[in-house]
PDB file of N, CA and C in Angstrom:
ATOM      1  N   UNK A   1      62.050 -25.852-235.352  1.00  0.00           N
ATOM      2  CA  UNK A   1      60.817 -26.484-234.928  1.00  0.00           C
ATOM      3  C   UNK A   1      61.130 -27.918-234.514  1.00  0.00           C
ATOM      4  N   UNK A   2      61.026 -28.303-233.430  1.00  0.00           N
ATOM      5  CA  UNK A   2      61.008 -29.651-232.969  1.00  0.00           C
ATOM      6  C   UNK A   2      60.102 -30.544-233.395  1.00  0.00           C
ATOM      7  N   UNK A   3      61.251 -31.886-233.555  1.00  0.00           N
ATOM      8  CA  UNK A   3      60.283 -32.731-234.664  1.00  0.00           C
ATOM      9  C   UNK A   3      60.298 -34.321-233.740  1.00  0.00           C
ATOM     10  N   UNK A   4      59.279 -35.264-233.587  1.00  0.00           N
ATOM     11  CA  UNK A   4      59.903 -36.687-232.639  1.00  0.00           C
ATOM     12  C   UNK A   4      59.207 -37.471-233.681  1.00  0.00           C
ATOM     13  N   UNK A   5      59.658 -38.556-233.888  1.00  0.00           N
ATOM     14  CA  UNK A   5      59.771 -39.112-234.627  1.00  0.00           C
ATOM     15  C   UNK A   5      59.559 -40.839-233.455  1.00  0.00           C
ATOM     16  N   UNK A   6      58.774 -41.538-233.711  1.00  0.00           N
ATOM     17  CA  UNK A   6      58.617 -42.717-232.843  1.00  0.00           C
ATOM     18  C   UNK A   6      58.948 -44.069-233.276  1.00  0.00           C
ATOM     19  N   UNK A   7      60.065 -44.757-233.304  1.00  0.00           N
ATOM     20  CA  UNK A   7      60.487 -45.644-234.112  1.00  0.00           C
ATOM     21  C   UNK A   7      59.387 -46.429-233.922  1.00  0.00           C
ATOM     22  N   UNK A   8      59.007 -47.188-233.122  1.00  0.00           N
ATOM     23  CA  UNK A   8      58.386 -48.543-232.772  1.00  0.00           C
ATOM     24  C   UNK A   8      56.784 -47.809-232.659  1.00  0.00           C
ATOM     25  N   UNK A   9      56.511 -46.890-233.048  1.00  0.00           N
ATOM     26  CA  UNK A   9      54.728 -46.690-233.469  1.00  0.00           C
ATOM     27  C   UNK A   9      55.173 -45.985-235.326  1.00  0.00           C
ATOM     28  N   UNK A  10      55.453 -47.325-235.980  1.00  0.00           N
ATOM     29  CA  UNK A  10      55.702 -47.052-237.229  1.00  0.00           C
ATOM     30  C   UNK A  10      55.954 -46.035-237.743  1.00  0.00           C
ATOM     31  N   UNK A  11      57.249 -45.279-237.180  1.00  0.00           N
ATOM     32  CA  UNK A  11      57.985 -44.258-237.129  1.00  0.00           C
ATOM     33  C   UNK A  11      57.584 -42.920-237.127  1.00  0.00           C
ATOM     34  N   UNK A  12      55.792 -43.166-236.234  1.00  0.00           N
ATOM     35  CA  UNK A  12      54.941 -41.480-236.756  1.00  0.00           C
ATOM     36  C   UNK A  12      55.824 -40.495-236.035  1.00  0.00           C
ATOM     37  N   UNK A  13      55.623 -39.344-236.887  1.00  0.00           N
ATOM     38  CA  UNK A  13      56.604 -38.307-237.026  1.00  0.00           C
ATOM     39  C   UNK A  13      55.382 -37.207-236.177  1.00  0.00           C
ATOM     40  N   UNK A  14      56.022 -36.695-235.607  1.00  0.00           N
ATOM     41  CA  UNK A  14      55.124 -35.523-234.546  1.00  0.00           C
ATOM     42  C   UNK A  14      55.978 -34.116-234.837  1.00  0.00           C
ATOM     43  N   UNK A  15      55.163 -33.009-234.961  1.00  0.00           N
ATOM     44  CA  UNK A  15      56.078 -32.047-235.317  1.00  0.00           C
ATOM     45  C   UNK A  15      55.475 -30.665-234.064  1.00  0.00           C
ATOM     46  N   UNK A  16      56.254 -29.717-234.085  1.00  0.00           N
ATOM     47  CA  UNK A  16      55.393 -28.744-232.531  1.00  0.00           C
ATOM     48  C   UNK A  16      55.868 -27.912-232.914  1.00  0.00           C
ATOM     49  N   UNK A  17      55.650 -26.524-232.443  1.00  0.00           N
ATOM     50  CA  UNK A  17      56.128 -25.069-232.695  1.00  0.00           C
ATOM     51  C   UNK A  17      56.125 -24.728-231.311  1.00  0.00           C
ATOM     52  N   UNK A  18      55.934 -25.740-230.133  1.00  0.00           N
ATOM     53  CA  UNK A  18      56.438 -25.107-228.876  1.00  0.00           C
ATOM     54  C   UNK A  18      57.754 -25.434-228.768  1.00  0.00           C
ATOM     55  N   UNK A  19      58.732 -25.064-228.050  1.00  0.00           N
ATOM     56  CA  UNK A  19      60.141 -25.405-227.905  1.00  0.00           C
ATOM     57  C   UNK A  19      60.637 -25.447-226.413  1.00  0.00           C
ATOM     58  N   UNK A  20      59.359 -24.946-226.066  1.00  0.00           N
ATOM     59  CA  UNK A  20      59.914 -25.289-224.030  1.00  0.00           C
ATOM     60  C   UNK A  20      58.453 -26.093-223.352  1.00  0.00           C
ATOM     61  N   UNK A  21      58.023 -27.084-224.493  1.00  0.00           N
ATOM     62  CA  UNK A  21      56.835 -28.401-223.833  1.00  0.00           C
ATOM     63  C   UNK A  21      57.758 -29.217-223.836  1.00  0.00           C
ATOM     64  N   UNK A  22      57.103 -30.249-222.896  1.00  0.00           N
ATOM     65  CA  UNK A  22      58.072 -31.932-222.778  1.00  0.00           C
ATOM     66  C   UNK A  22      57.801 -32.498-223.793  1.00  0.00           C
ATOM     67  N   UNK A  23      58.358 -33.441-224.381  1.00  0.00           N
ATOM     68  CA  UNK A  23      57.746 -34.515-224.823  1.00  0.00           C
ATOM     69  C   UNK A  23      56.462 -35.083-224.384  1.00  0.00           C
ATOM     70  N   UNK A  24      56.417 -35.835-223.422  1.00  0.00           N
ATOM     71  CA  UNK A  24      55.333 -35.960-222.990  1.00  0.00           C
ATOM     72  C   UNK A  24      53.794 -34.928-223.377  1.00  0.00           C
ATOM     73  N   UNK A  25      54.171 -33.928-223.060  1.00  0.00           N
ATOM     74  CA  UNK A  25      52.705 -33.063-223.499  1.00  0.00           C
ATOM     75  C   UNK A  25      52.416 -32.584-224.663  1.00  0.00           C
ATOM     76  N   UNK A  26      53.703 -32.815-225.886  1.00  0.00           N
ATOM     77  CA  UNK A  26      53.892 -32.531-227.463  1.00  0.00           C
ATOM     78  C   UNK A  26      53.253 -34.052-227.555  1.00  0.00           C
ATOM     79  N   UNK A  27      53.600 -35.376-227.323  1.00  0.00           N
ATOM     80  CA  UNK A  27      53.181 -36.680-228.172  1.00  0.00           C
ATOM     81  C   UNK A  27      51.536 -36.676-227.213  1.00  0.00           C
ATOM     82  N   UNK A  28      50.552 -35.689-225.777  1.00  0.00           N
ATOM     83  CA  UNK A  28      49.494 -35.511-225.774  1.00  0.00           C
ATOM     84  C   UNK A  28      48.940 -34.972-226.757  1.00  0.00           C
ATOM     85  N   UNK A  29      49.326 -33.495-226.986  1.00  0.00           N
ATOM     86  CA  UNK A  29      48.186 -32.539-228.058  1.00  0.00           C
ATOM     87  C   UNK A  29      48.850 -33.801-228.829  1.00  0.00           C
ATOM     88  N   UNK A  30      48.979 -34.793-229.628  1.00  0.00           N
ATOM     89  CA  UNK A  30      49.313 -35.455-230.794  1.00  0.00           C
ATOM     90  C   UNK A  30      48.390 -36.490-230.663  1.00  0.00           C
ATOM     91  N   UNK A  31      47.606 -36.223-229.488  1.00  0.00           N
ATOM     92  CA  UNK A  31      46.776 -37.954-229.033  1.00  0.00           C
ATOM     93  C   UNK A  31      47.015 -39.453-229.096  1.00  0.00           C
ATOM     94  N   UNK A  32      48.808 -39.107-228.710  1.00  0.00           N
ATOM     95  CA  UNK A  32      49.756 -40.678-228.858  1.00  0.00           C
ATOM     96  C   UNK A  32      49.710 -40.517-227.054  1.00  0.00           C
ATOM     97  N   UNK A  33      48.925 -42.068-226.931  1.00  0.00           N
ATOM     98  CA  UNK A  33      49.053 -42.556-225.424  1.00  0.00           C
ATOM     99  C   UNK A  33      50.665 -42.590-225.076  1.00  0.00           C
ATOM    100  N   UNK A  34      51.025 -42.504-223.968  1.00  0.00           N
ATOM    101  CA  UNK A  34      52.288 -42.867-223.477  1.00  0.00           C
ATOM    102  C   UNK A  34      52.063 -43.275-222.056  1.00  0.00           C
ATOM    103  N   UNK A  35      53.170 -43.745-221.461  1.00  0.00           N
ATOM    104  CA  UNK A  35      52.458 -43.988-220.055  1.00  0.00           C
ATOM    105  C   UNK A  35      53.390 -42.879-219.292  1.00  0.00           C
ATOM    106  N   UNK A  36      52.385 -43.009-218.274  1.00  0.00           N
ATOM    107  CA  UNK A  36      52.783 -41.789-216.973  1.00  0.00           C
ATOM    108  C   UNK A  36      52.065 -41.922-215.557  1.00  0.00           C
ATOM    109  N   UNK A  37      52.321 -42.865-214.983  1.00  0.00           N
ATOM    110  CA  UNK A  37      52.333 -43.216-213.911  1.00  0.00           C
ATOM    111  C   UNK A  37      52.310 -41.797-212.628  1.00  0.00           C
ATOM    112  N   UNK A  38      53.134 -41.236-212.623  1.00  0.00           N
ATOM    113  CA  UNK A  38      52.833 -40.417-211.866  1.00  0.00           C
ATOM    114  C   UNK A  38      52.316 -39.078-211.969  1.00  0.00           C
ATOM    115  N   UNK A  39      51.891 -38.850-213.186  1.00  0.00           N
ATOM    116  CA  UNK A  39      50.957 -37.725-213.803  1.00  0.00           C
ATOM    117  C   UNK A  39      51.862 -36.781-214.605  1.00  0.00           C
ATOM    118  N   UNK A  40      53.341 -37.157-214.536  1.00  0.00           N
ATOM    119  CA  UNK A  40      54.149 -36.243-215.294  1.00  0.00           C
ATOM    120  C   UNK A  40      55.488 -35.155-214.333  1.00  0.00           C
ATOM    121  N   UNK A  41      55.206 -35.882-213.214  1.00  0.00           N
ATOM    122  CA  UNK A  41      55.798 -34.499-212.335  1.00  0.00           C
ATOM    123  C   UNK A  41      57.357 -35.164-211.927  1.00  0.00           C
ATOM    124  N   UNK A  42      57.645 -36.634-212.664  1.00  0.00           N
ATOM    125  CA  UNK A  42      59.168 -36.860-212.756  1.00  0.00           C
ATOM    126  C   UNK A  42      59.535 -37.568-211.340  1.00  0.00           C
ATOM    127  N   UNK A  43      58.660 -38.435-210.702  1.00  0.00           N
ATOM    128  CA  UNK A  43      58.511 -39.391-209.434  1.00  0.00           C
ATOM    129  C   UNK A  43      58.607 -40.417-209.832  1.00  0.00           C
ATOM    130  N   UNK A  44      58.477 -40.982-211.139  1.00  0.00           N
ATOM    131  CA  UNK A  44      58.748 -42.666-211.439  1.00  0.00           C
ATOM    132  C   UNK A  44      59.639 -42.633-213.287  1.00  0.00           C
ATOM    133  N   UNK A  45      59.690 -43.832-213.552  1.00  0.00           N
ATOM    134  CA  UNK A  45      60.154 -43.889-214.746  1.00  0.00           C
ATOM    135  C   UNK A  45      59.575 -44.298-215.709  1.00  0.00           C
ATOM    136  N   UNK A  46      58.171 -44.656-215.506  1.00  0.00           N
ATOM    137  CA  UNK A  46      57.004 -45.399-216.088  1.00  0.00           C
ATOM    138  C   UNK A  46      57.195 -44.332-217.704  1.00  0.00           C
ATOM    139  N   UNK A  47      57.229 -43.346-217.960  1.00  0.00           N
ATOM    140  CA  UNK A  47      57.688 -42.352-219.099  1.00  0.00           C
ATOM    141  C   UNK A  47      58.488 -42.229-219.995  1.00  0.00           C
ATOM    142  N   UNK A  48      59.806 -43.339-219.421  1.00  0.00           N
ATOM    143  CA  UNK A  48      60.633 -42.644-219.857  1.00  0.00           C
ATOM    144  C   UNK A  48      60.924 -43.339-221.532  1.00  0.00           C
ATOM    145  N   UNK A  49      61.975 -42.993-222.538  1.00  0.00           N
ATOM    146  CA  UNK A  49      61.756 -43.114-223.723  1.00  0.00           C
ATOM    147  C   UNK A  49      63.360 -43.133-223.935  1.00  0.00           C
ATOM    148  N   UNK A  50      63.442 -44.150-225.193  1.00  0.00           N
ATOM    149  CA  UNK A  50      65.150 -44.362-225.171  1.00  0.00           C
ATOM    150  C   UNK A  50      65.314 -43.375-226.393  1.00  0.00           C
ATOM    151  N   UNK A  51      66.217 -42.843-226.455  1.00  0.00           N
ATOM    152  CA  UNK A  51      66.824 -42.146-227.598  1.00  0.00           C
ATOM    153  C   UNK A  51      67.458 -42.727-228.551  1.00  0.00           C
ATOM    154  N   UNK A  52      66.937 -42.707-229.256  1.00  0.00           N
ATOM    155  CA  UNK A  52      68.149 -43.351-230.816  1.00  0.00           C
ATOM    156  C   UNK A  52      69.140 -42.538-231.326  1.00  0.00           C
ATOM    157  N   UNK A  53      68.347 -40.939-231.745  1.00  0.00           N
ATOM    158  CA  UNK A  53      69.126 -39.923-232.485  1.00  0.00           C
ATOM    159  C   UNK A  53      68.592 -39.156-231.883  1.00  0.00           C
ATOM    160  N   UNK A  54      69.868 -38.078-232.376  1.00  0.00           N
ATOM    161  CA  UNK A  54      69.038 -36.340-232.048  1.00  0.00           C
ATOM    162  C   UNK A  54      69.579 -35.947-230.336  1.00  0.00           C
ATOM    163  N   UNK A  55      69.889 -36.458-229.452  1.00  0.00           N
ATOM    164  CA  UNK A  55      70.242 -36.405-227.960  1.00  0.00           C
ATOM    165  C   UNK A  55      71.030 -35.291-228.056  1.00  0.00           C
ATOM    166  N   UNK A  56      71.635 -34.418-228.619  1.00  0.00           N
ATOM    167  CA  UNK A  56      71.963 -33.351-228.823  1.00  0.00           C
ATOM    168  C   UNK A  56      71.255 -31.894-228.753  1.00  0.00           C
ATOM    169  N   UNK A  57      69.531 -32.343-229.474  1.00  0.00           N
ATOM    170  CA  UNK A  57      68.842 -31.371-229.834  1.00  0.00           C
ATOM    171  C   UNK A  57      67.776 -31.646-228.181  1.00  0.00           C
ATOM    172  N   UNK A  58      68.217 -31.945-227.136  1.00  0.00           N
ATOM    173  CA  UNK A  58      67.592 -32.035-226.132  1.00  0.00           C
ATOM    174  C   UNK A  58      68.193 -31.132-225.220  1.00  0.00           C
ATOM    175  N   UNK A  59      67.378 -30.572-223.986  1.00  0.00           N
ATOM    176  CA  UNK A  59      68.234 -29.857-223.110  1.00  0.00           C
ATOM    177  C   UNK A  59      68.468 -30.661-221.567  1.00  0.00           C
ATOM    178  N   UNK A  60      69.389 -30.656-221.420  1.00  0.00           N
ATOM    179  CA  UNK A  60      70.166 -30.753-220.607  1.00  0.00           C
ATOM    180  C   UNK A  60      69.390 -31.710-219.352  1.00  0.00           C
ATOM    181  N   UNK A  61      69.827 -33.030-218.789  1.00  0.00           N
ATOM    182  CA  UNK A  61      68.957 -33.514-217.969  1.00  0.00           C
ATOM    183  C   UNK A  61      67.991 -32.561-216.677  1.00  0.00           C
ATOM    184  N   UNK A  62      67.181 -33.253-216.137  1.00  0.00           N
ATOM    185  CA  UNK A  62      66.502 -32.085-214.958  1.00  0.00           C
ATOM    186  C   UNK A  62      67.402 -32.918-213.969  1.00  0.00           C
ATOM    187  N   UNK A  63      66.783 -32.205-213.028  1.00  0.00           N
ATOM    188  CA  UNK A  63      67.124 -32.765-211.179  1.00  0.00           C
ATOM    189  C   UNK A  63      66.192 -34.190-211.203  1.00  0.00           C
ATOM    190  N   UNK A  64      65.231 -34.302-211.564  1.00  0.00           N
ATOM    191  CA  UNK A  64      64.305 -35.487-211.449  1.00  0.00           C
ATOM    192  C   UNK A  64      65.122 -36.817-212.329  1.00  0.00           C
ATOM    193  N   UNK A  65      65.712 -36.075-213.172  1.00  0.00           N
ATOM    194  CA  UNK A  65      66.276 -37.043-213.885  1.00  0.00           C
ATOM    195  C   UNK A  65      67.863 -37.639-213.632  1.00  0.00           C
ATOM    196  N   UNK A  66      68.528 -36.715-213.258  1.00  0.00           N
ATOM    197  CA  UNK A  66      70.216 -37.061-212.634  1.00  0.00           C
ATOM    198  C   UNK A  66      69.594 -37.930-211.440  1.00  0.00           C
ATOM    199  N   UNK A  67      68.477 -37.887-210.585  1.00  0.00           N
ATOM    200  CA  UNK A  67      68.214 -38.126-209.749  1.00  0.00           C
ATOM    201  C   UNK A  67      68.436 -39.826-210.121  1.00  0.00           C
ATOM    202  N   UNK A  68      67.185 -39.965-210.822  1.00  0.00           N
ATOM    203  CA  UNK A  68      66.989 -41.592-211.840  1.00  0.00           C
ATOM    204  C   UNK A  68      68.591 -42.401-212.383  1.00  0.00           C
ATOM    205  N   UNK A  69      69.497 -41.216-212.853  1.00  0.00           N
ATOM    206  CA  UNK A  69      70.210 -41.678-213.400  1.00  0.00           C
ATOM    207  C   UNK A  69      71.150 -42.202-212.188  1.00  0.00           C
ATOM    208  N   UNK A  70      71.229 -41.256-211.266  1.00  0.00           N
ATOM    209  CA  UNK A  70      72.110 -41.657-209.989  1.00  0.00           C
ATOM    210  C   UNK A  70      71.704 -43.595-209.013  1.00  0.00           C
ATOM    211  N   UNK A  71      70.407 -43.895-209.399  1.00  0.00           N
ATOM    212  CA  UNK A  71      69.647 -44.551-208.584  1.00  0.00           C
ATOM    213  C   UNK A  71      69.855 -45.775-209.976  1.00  0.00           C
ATOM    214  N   UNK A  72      70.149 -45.369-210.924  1.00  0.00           N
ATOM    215  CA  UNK A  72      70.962 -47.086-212.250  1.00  0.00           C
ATOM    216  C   UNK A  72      69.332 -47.149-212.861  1.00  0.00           C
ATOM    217  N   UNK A  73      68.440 -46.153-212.711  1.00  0.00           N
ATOM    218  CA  UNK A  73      67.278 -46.341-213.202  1.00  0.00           C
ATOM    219  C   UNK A  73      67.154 -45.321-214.466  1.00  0.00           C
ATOM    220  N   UNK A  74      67.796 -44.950-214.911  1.00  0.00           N
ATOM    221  CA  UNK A  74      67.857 -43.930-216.159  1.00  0.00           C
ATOM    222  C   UNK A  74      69.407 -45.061-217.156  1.00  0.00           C
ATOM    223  N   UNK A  75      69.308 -45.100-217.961  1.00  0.00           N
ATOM    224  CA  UNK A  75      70.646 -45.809-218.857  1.00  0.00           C
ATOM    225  C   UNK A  75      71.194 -44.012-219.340  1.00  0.00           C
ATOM    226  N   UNK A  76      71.967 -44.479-220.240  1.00  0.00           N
ATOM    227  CA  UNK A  76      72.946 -43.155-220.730  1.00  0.00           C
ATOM    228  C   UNK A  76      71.803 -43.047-221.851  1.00  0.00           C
ATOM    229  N   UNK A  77      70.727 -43.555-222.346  1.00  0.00           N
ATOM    230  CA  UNK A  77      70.617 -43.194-223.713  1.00  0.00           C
ATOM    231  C   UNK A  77      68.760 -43.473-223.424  1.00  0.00           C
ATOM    232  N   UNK A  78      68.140 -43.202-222.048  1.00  0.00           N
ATOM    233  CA  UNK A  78      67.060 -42.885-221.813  1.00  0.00           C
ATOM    234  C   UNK A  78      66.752 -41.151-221.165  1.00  0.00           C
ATOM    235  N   UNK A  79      65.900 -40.988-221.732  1.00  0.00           N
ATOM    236  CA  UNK A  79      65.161 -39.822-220.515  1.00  0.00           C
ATOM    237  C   UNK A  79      63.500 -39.713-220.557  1.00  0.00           C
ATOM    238  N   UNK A  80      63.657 -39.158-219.360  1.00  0.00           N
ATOM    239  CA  UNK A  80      61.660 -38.995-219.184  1.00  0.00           C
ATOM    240  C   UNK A  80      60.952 -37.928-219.793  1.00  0.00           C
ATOM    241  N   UNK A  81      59.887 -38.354-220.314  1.00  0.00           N
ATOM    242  CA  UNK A  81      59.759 -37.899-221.565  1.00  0.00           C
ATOM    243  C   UNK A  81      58.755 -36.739-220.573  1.00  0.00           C
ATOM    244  N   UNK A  82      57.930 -36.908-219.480  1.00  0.00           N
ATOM    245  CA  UNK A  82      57.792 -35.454-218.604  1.00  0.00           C
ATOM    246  C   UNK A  82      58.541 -34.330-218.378  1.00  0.00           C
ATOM    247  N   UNK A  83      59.508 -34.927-218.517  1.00  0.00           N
ATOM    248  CA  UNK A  83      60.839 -33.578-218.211  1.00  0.00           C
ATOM    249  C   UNK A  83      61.655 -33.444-219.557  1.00  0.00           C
ATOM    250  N   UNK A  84      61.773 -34.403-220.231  1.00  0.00           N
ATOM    251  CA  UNK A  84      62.554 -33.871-221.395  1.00  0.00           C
ATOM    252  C   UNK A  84      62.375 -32.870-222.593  1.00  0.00           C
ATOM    253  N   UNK A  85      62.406 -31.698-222.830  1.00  0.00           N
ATOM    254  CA  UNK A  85      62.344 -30.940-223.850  1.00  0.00           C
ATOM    255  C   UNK A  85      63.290 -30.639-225.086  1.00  0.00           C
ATOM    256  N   UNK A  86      62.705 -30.446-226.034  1.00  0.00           N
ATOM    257  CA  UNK A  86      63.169 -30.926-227.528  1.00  0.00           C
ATOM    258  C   UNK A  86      63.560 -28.916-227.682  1.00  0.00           C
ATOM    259  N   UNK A  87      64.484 -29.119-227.278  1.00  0.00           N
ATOM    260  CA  UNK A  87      64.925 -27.825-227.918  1.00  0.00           C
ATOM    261  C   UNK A  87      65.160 -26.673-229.076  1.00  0.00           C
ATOM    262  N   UNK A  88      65.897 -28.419-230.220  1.00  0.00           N
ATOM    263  CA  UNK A  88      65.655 -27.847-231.692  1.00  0.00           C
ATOM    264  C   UNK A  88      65.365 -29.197-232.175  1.00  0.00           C
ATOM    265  N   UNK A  89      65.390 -29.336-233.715  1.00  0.00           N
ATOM    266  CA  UNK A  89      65.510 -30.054-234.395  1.00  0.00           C
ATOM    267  C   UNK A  89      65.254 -31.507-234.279  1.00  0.00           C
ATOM    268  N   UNK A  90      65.548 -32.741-234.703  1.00  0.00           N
ATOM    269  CA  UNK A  90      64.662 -33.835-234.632  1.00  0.00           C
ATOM    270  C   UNK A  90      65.121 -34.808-233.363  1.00  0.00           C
ATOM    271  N   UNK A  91      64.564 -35.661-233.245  1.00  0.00           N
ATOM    272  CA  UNK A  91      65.027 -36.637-231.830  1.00  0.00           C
ATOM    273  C   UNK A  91      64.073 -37.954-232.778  1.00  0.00           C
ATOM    274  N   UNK A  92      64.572 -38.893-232.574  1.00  0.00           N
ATOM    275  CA  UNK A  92      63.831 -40.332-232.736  1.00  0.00           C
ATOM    276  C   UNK A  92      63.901 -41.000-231.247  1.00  0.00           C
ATOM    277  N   UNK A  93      63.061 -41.423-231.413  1.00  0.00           N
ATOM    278  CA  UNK A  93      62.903 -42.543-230.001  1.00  0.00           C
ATOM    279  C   UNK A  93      62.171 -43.647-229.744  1.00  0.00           C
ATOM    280  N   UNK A  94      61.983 -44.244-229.076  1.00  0.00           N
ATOM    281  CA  UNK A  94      61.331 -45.621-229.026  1.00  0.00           C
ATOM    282  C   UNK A  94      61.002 -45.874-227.431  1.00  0.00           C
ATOM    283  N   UNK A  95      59.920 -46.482-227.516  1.00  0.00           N
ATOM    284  CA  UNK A  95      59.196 -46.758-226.491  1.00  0.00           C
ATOM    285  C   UNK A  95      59.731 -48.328-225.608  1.00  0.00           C
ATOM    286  N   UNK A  96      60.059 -48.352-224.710  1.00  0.00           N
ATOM    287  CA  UNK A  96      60.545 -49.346-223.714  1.00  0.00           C
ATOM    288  C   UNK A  96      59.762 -50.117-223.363  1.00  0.00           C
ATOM    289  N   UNK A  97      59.997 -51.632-223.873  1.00  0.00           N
ATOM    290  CA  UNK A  97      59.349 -52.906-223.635  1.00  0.00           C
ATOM    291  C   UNK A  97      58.063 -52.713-222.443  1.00  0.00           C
ATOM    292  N   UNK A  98      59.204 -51.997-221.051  1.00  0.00           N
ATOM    293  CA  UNK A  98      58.587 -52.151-219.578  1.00  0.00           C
ATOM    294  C   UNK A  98      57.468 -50.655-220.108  1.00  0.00           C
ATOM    295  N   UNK A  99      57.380 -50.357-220.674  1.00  0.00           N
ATOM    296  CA  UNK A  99      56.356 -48.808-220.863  1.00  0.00           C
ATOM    297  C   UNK A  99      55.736 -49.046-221.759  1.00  0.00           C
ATOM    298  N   UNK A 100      55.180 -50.047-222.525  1.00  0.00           N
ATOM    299  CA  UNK A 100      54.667 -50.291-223.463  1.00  0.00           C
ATOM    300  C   UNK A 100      52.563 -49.977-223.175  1.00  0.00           C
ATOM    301  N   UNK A 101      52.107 -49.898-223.592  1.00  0.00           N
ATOM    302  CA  UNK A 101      50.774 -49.924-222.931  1.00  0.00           C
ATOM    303  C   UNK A 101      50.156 -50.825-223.898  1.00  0.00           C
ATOM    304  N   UNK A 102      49.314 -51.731-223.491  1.00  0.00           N
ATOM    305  CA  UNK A 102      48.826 -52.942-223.925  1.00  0.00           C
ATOM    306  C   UNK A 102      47.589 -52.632-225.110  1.00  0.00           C
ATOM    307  N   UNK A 103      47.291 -51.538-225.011  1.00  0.00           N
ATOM    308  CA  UNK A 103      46.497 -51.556-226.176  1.00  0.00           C
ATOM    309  C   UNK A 103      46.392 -50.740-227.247  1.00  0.00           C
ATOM    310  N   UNK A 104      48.109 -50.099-227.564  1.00  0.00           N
ATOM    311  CA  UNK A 104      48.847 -49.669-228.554  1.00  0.00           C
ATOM    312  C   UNK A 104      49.356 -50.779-229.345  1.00  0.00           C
ATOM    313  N   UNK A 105      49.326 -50.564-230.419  1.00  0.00           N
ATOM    314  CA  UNK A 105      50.062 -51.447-231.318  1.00  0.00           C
ATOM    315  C   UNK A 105      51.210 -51.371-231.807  1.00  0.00           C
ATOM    316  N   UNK A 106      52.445 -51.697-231.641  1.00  0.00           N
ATOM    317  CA  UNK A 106      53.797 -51.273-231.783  1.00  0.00           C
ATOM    318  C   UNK A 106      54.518 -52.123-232.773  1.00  0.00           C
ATOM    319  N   UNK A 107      55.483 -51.539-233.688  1.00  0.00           N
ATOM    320  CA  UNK A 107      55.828 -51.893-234.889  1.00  0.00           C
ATOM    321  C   UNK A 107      57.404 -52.769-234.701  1.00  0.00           C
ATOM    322  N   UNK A 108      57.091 -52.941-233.286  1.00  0.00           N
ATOM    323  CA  UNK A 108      59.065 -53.474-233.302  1.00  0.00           C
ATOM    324  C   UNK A 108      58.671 -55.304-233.121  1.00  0.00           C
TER     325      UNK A 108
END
């Protein structure tokens, strides 16, 4: 069962029994805002989420995303949380200064 864990929103722990949703639409049904600029369909980076742990229990980048990474707009230790799926087990992550949304309250 995939578990995310959000460092910088005082480490709330999100847990799912889907295993092929994004992130993105696991931390929705969870009613944790995130931003998404382009509605989710992997056209900007406004989404994306750094990895701490767990980058293992993720699958494999998309095309939207090698894309980002090719263009110096993805780091080695980000992905978009529209396209990224939690395959197994836990992932921690943290939300990016530039993605922050102003009327979340963040613990970093």
């Amino acid at each position: 069962m995939p578990k995310i864990v959000v460092k910088n929103l005082d480490n709330k722990i999100i847990s799912s029994n889907e295993t092929s949703k994004s992130i993105l639409n696991i931390l929705q049904d969870n009613f944790i805002d995130w931003m998404h600029a382009c509605g989710g369909k992997g056209r900007c980076t406004t989404c994306k989420a750094i990895i701490l742990q767990g980058e293992e229990n993720l699958a494999p980048l998309t095309t939207h995303e090698k894309r980002f990474v090719d263009m110096d707009a993805l780091k080695p230790n980000e992905r978009l949380t529209c396209q990224c799926i939690v395959e197994k087990g836990e992932i921690i992550i943290k939300v990016p200064e530039t993605s922050k949304l102003p009327h979340m309250k963040y613990s970093d």
